[in-house]
N, C-alpha and C. Protein backbone atom coordinates (compact mmCIF):
# COMPACT_ATOMS: atom_id res chain seq x y z
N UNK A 1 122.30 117.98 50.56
CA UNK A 1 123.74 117.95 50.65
C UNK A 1 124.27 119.38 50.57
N UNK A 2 124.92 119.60 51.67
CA UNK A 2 125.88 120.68 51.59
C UNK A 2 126.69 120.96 49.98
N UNK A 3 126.53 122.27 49.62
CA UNK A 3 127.81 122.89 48.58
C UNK A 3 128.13 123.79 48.64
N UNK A 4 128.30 124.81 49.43
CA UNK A 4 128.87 125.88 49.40
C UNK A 4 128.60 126.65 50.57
N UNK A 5 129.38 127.71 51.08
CA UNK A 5 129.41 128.39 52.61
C UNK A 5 128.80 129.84 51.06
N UNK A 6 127.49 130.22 51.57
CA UNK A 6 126.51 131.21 50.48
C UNK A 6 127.46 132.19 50.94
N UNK A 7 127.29 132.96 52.52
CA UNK A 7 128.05 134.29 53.28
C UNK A 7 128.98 134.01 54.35
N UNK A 8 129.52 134.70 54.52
CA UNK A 8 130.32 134.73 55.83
C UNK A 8 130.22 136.12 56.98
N UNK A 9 129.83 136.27 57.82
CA UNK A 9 129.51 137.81 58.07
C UNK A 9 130.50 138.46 58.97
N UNK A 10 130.74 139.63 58.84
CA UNK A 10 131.89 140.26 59.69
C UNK A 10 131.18 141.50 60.06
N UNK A 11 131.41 141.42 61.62
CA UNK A 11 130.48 142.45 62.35
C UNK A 11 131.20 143.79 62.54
N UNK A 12 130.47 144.88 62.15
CA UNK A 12 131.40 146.05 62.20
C UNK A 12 130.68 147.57 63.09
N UNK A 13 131.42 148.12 63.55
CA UNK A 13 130.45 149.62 63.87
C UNK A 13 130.18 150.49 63.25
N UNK A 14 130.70 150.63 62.03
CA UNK A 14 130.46 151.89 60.66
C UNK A 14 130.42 151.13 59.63
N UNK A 15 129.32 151.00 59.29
CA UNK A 15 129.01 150.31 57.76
C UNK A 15 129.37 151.15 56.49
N UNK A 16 128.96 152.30 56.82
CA UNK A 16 129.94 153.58 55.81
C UNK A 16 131.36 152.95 55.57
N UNK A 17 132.65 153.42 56.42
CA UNK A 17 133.31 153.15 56.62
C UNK A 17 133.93 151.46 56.07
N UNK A 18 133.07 150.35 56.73
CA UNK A 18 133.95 148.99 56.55
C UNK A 18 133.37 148.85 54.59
N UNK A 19 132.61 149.51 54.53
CA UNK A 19 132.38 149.71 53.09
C UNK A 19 132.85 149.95 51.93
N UNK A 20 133.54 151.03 52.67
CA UNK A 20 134.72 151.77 51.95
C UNK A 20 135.89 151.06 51.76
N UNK A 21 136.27 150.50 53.37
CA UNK A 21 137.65 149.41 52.69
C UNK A 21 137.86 148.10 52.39
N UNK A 22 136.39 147.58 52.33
CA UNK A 22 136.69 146.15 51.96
C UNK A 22 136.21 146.60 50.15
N UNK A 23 135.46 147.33 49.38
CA UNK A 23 135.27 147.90 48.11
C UNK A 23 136.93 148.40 47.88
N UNK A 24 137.34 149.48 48.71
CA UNK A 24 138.03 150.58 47.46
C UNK A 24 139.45 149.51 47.99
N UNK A 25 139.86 149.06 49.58
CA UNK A 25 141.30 148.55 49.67
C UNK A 25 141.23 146.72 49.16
N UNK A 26 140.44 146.83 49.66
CA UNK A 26 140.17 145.15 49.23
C UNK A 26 139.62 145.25 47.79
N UNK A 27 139.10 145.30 47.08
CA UNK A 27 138.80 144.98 45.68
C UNK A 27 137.42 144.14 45.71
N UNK A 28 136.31 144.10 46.65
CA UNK A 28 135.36 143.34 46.60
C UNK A 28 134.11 144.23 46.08
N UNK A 29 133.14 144.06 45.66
CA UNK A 29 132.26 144.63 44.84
C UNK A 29 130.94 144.63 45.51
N UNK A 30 129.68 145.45 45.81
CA UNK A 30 129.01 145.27 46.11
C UNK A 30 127.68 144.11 45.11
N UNK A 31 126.79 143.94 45.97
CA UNK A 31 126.00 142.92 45.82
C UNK A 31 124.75 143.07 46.00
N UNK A 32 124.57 143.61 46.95
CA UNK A 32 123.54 143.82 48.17
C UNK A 32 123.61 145.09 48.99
N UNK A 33 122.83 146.35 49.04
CA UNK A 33 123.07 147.03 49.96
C UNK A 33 121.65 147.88 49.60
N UNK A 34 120.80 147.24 50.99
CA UNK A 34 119.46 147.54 50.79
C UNK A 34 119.17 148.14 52.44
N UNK A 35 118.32 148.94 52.99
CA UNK A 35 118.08 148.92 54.12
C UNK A 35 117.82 147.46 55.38
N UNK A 36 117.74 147.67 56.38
CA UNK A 36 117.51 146.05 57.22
C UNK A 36 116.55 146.54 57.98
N UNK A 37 116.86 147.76 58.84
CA UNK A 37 115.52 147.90 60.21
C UNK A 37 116.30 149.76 59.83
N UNK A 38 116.32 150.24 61.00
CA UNK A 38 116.11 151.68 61.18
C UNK A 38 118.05 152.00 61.62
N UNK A 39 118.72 151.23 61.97
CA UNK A 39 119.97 151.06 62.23
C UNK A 39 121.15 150.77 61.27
N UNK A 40 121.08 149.61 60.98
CA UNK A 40 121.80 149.36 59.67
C UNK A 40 121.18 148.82 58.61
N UNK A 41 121.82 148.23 57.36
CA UNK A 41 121.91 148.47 56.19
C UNK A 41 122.24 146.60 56.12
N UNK A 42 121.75 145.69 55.06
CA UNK A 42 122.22 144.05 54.60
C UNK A 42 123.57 144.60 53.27
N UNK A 43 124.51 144.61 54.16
CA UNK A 43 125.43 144.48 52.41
C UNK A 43 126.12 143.26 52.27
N UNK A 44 125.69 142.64 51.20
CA UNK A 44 126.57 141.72 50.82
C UNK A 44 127.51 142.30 49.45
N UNK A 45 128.98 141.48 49.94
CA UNK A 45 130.19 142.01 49.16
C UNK A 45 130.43 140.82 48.57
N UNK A 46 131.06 140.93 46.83
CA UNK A 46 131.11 140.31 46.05
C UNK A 46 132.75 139.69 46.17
N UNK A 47 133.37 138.22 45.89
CA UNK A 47 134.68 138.58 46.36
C UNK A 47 134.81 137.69 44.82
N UNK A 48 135.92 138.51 44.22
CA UNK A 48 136.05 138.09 42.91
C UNK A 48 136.97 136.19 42.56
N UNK A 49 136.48 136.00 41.87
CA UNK A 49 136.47 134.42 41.17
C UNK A 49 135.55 133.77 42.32
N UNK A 50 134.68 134.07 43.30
CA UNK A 50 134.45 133.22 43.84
C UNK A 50 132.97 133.21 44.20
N UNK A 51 132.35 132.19 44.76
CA UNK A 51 130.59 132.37 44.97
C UNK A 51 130.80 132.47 46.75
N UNK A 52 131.42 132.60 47.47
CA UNK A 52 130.81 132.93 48.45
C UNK A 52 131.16 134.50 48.75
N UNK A 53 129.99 135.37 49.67
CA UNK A 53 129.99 136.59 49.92
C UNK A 53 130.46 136.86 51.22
N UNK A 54 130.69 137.90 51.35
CA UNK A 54 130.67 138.86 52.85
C UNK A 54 130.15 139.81 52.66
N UNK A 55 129.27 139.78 54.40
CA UNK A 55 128.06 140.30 54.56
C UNK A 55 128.63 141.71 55.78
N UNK A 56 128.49 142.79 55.76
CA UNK A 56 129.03 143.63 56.83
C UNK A 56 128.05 143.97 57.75
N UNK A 57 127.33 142.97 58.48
CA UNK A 57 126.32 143.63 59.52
C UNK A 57 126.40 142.63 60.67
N UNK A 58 126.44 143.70 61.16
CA UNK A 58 126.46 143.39 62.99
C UNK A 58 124.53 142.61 63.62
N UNK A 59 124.61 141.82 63.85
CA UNK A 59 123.39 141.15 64.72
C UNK A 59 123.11 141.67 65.47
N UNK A 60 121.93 141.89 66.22
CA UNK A 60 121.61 142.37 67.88
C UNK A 60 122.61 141.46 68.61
N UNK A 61 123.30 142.01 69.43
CA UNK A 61 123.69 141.68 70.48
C UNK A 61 124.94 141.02 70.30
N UNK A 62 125.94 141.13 69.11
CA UNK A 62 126.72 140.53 68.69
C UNK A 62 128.06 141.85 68.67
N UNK A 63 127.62 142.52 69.23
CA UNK A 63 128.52 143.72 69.33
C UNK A 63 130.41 143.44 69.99
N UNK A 64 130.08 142.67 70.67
CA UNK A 64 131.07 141.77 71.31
C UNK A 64 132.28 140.86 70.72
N UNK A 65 131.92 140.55 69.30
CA UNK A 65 132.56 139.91 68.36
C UNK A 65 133.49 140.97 67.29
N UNK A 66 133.11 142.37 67.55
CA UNK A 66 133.58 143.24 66.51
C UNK A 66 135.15 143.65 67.30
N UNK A 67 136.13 143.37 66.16
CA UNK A 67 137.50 143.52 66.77
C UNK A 67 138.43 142.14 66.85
N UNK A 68 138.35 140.66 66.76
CA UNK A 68 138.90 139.65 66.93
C UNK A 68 139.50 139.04 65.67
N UNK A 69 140.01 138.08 65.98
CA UNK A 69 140.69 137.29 64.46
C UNK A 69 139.58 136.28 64.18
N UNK A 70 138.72 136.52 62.99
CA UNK A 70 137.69 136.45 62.30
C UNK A 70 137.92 134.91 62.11
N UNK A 71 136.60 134.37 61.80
CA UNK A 71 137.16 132.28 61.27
C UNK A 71 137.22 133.08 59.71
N UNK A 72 137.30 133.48 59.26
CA UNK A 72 137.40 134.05 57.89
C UNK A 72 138.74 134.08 57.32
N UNK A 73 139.21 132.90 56.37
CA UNK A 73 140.39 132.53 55.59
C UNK A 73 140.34 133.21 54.17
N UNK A 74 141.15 134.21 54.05
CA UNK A 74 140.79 134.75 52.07
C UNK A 74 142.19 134.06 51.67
N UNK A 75 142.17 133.74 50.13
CA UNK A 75 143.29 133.04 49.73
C UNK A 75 143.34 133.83 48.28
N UNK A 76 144.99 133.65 48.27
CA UNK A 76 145.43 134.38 47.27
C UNK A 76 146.23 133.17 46.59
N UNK A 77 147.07 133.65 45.40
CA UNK A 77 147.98 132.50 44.60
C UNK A 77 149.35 132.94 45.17
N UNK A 78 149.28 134.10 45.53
CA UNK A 78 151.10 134.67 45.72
C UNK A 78 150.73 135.80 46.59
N UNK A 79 150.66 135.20 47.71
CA UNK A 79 150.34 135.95 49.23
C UNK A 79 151.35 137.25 49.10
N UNK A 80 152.41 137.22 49.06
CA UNK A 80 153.40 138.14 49.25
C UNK A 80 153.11 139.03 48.63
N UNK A 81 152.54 139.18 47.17
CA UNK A 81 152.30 140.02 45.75
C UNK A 81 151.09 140.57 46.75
N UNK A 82 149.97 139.89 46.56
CA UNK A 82 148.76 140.20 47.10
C UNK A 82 148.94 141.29 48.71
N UNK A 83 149.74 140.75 49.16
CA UNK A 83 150.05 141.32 50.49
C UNK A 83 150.65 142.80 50.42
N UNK A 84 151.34 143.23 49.45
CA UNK A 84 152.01 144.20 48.71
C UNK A 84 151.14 144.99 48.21
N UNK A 85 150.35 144.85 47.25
CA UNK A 85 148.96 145.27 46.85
C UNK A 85 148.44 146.33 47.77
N UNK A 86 148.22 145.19 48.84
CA UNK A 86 147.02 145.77 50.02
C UNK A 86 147.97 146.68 50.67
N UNK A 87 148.90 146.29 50.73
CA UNK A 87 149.56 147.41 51.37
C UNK A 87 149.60 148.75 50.78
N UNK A 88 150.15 148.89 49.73
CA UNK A 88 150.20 150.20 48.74
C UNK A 88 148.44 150.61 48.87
N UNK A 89 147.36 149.96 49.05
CA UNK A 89 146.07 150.92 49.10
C UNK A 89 145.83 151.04 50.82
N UNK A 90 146.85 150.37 51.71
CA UNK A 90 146.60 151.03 53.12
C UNK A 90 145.92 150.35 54.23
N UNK A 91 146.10 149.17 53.70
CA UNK A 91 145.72 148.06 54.51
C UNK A 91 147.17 147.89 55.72
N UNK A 92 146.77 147.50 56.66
CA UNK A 92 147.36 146.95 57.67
C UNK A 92 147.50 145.81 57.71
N UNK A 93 149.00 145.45 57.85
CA UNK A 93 149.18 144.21 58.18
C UNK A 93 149.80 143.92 59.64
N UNK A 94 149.25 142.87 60.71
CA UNK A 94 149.75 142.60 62.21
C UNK A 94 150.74 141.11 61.88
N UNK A 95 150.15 140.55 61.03
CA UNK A 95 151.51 139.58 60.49
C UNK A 95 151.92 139.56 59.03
N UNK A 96 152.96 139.94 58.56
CA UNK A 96 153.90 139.78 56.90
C UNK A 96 154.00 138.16 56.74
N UNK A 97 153.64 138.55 55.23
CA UNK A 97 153.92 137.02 54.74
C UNK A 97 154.64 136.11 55.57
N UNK A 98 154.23 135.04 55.64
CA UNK A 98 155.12 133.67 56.06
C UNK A 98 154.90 132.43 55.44
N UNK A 99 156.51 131.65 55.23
CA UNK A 99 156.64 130.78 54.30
C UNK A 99 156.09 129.60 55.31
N UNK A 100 155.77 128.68 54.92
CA UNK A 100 155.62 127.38 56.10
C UNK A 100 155.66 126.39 54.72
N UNK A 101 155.79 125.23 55.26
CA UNK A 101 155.81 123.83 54.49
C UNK A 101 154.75 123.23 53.84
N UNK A 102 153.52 123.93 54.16
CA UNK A 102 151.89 123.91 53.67
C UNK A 102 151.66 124.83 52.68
N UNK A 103 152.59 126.20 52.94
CA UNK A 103 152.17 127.31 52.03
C UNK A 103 152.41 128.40 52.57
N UNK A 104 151.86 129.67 52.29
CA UNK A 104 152.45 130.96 53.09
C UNK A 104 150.77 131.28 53.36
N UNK A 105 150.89 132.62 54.61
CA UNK A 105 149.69 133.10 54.86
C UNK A 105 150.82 134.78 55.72
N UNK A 106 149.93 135.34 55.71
CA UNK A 106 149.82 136.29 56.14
C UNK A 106 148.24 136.97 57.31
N UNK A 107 148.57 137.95 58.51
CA UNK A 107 147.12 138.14 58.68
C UNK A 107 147.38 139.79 58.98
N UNK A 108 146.11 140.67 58.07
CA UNK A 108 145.57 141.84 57.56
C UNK A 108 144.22 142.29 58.77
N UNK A 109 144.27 143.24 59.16
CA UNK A 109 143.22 144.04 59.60
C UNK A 109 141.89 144.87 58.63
N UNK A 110 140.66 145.01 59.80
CA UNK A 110 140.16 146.05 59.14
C UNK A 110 139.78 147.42 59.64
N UNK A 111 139.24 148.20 59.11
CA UNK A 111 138.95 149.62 60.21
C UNK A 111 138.92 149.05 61.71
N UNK A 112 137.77 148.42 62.11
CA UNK A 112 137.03 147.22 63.20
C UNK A 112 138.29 147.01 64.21
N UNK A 113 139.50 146.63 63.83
CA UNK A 113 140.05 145.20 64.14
C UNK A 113 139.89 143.89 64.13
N UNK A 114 139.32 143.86 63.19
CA UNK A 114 138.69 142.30 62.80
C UNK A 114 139.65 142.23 62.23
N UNK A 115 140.54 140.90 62.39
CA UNK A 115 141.63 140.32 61.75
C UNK A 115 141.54 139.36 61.01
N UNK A 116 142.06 138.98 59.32
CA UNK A 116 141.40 138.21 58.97
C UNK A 116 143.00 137.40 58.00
N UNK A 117 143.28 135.94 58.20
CA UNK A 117 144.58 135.23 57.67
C UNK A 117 144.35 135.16 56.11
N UNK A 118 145.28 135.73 55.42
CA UNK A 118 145.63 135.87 53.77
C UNK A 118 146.43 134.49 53.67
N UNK A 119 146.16 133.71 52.68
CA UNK A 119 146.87 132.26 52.67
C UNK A 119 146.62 132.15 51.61
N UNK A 120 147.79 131.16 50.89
CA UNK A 120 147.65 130.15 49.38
C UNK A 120 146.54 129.24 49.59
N UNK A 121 146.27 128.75 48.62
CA UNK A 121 144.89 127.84 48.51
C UNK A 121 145.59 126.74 48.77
């Protein structure tokens, strides 16, 4: 029986770099950051209160995926606060909070352009 999504992976071209801002702008912690082959690096990122990770490595041939709006949902309690946050450390936002009848979400960039929707639980 299924319990839990373990990683989620987000493909990037500078692992230096998407390193830097999902740790220092995002607040996620490393986990994992061991060599893979001669190219890149396995990092898995820690995302706080929660057990599933993100992983920053690109697949062979998956180069194609780096830059889009990610299936990757992060949830906050008070999107707007949270959204504010990220902003003051320099995060980009392509959509500001929005209220809807379900809840609010917002959607945030990364170095990449990988776009990823900030939402209430």
């Amino acid at each position: 029986m299924i319990k839990a999504i373990k990683f989620a992976n987000v493909p990037v071209t500078n692992q230096d770099r998407a390193l830097e801002f999902y740790t220092k702008k995002l607040g996620l912690w490393v986990i994992t950051d061991t060599p893979f082959n001669d190219k890149q690096r396995w990092i898995e990122l820690g995302i706080p209160r929660a057990e599933t990770k993100l992983v920053l490595f690109t697949a062979p041939g998956q180069d194609k995926f780096i830059g889009g709006l990610m299936n990757v949902t992060f949830s906050a309690d008070d999107v707007e606060a949270t959204a504010k946050e990220m902003k003051a450390r320099g995060v980009e936002f392509v959509q500001e909070p929005q209220k809807a009848d379900w809840g609010t979400s917002a959607i945030f960039r990364d170095p990449d352009g990988n776009q990823f929707v900030l939402s209430t639980p």
